[in-house]
Protein backbone atom coordinates (compact mmCIF):
# COMPACT_ATOMS: atom_id res chain seq x y z
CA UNK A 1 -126.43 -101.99 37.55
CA UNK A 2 -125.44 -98.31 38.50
CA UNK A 3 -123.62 -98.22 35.25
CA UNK A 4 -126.53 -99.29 33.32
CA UNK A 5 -128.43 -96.39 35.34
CA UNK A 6 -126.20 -93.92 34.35
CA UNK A 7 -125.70 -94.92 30.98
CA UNK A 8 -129.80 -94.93 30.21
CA UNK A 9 -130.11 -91.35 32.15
CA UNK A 10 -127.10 -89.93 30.24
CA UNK A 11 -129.12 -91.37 26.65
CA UNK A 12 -132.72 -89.95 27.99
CA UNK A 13 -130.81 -86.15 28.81
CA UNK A 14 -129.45 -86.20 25.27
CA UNK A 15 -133.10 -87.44 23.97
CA UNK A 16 -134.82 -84.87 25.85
CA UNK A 17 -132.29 -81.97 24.98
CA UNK A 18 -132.45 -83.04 21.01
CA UNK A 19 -135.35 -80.97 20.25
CA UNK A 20 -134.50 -77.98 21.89
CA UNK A 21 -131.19 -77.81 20.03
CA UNK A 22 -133.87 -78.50 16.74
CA UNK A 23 -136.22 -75.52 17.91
CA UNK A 24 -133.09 -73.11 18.43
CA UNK A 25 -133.23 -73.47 14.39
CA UNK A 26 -137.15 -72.44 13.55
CA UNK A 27 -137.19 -70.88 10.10
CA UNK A 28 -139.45 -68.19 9.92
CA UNK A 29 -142.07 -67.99 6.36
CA UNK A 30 -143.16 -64.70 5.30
CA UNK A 31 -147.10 -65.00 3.40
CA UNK A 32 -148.95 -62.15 1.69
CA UNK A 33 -150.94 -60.64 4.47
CA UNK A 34 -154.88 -61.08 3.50
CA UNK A 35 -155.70 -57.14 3.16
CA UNK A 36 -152.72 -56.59 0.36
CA UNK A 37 -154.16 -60.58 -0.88
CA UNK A 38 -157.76 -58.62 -1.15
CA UNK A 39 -156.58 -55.28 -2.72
CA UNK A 40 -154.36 -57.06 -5.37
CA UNK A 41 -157.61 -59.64 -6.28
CA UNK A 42 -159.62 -56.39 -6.40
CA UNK A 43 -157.29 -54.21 -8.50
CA UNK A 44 -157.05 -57.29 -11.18
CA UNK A 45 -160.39 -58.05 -11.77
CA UNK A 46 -161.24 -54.83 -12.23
CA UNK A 47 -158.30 -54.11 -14.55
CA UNK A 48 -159.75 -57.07 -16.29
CA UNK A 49 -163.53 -55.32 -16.44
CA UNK A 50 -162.36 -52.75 -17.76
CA UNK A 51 -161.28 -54.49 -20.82
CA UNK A 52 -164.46 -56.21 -21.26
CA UNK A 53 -163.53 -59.44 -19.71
CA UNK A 54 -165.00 -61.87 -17.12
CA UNK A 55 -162.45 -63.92 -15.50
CA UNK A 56 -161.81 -65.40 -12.31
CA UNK A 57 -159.17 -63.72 -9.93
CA UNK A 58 -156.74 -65.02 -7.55
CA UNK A 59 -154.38 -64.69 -4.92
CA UNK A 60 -152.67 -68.07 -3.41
CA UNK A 61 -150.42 -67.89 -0.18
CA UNK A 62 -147.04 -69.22 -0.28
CA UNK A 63 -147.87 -72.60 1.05
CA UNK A 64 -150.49 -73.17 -2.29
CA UNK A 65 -153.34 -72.51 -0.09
CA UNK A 66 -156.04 -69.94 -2.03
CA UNK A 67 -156.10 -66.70 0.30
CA UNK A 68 -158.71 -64.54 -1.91
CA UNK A 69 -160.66 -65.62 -4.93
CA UNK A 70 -163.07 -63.78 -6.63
CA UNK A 71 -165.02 -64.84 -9.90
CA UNK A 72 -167.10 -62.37 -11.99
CA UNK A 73 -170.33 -63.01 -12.96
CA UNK A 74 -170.32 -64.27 -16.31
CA UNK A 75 -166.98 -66.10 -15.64
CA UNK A 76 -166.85 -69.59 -16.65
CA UNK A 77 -166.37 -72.86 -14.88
CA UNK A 78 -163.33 -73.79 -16.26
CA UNK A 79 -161.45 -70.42 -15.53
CA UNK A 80 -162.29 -71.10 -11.80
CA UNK A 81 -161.22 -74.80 -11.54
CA UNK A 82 -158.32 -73.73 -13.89
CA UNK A 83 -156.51 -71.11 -11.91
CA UNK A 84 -155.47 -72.73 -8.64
CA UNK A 85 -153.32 -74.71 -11.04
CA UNK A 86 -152.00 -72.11 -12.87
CA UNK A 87 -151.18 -70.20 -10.02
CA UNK A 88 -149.50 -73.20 -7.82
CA UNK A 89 -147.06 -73.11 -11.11
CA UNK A 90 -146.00 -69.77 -10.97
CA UNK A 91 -145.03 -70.65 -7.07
CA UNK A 92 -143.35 -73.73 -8.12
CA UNK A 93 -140.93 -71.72 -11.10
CA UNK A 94 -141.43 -69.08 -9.16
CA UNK A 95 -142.02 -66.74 -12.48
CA UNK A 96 -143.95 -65.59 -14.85
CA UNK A 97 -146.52 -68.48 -15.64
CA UNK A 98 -146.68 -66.11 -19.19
CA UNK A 99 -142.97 -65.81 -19.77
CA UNK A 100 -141.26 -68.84 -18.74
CA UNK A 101 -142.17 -70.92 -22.04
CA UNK A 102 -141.59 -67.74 -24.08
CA UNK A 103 -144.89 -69.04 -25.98
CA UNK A 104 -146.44 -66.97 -28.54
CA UNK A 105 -150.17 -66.19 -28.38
CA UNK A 106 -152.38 -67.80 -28.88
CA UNK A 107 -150.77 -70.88 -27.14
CA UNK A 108 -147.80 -72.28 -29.19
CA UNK A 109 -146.92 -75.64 -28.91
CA UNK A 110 -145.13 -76.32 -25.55
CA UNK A 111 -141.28 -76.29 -25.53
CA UNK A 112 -138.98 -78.91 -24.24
CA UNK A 113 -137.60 -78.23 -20.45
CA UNK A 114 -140.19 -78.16 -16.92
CA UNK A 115 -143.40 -77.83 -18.89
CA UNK A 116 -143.02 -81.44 -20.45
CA UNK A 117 -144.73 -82.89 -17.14
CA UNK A 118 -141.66 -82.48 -14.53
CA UNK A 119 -144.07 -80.49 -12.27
CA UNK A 120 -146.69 -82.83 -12.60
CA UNK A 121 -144.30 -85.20 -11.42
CA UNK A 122 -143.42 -83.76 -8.77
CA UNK A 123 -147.04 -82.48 -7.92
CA UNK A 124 -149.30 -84.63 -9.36
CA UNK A 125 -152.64 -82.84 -10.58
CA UNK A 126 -151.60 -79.30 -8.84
CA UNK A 127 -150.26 -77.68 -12.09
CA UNK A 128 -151.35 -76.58 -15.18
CA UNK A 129 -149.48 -74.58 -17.64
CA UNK A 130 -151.18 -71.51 -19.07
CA UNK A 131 -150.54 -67.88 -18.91
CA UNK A 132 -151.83 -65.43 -16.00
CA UNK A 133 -149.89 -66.31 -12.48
CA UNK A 134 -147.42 -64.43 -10.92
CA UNK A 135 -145.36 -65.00 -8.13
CA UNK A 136 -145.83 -62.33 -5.86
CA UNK A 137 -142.55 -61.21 -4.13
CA UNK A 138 -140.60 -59.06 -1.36
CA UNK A 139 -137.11 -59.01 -3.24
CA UNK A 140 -136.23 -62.22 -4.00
CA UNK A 141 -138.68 -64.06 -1.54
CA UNK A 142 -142.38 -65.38 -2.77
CA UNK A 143 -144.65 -64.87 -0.48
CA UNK A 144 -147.85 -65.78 -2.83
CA UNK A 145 -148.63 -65.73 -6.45
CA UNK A 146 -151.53 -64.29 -8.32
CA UNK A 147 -153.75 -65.30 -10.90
CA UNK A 148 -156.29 -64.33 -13.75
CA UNK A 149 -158.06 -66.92 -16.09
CA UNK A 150 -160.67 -66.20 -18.05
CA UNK A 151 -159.73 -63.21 -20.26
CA UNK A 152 -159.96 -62.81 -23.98
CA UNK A 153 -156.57 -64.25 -23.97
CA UNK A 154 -152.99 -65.08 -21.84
CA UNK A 155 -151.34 -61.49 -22.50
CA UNK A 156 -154.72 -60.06 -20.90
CA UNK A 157 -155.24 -62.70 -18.19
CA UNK A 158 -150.72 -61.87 -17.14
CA UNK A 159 -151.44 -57.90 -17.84
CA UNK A 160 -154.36 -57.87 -15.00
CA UNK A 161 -151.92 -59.97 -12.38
CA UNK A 162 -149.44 -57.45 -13.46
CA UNK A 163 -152.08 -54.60 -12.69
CA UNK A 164 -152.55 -56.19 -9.18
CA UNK A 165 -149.22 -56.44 -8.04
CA UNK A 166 -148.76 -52.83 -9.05
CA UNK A 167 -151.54 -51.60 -6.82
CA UNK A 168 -149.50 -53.05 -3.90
CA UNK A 169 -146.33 -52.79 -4.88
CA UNK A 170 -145.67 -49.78 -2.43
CA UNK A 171 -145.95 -51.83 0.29
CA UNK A 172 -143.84 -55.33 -0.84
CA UNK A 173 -141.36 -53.92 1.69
């Protein structure tokens, strides 16, 4: 009986010690803070304005959540319900939504490799390949991805994500 005793306090110390030991190993996530989320949305759509466009902006944290969105007034339906998928894709590569087919514009046909349906596979429903998202990184590490859908074509809708980054580049430290 006293070995039994021992035996089942010696299992519940190494039970209750277990997730300690797993704690010891928390890995930390960096996300895009919301003000540089904000100024990069901001500096995009209005890049986009200025061209004459109405599209719908945003910035997605790294866990595919949508941290700022902001749709102009004449943007259309589609470019809103559109661009959480694009930019959940451009977290997923992480690249260039724009560059990582190397399609022509307008939109080729799609080329053989991931865009064939692996990430819908893997996510179903969460991706959508177009032009416009781009990861948004410190280094190497995403920390969010933004988007633009709705301008008068792909090069436009990549060239005003491009435009946001830039506006917080400074400051992807």
């Amino acid at each position: 009986m006293r070995k039994q005793s021992i035996a089942a306090l010696a299992t519940l110390a190494a039970l209750s010690v277990a997730p300690l030991a797993a704690s010891a190993q928390t890995a930390w996530v960096r996300s895009i803070p919301l003000k540089l989320a904000q100024e990069a949305a901001n500096a995009a759509l209005a890049e986009c304005q200025k061209q004459g466009a109405h599209p719908s902006v945003g910035v997605m944290d790294v866990f595919g959540e949508m941290k700022v969105m902001l749709v102009d007034d004449n943007a259309t339906l589609l470019s809103q319900k559109a661009l959480p998928k694009i930019m959940y894709l451009a977290l997923m590569l992480p690249s260039s939504t724009a560059t990582v087919y190397g399609r022509p514009e307008p939109f080729g046909p799609p080329e053989i490799g991931p865009s064939s349906g692996v990430f819908d596979r893997i996510a179903p429903g969460k991706t959508l390949d177009a032009p416009g998202a781009i990861p948004i990184k410190i280094g190497a590490v995403v920390i969010g991805a933004i988007g633009v859908n709705g301008g008068a074509s792909g090069v436009m809708d990549d060239a005003c994500a491009q435009a946001g980054i830039a506006k917080i580049a400074d400051r992807l430290k």
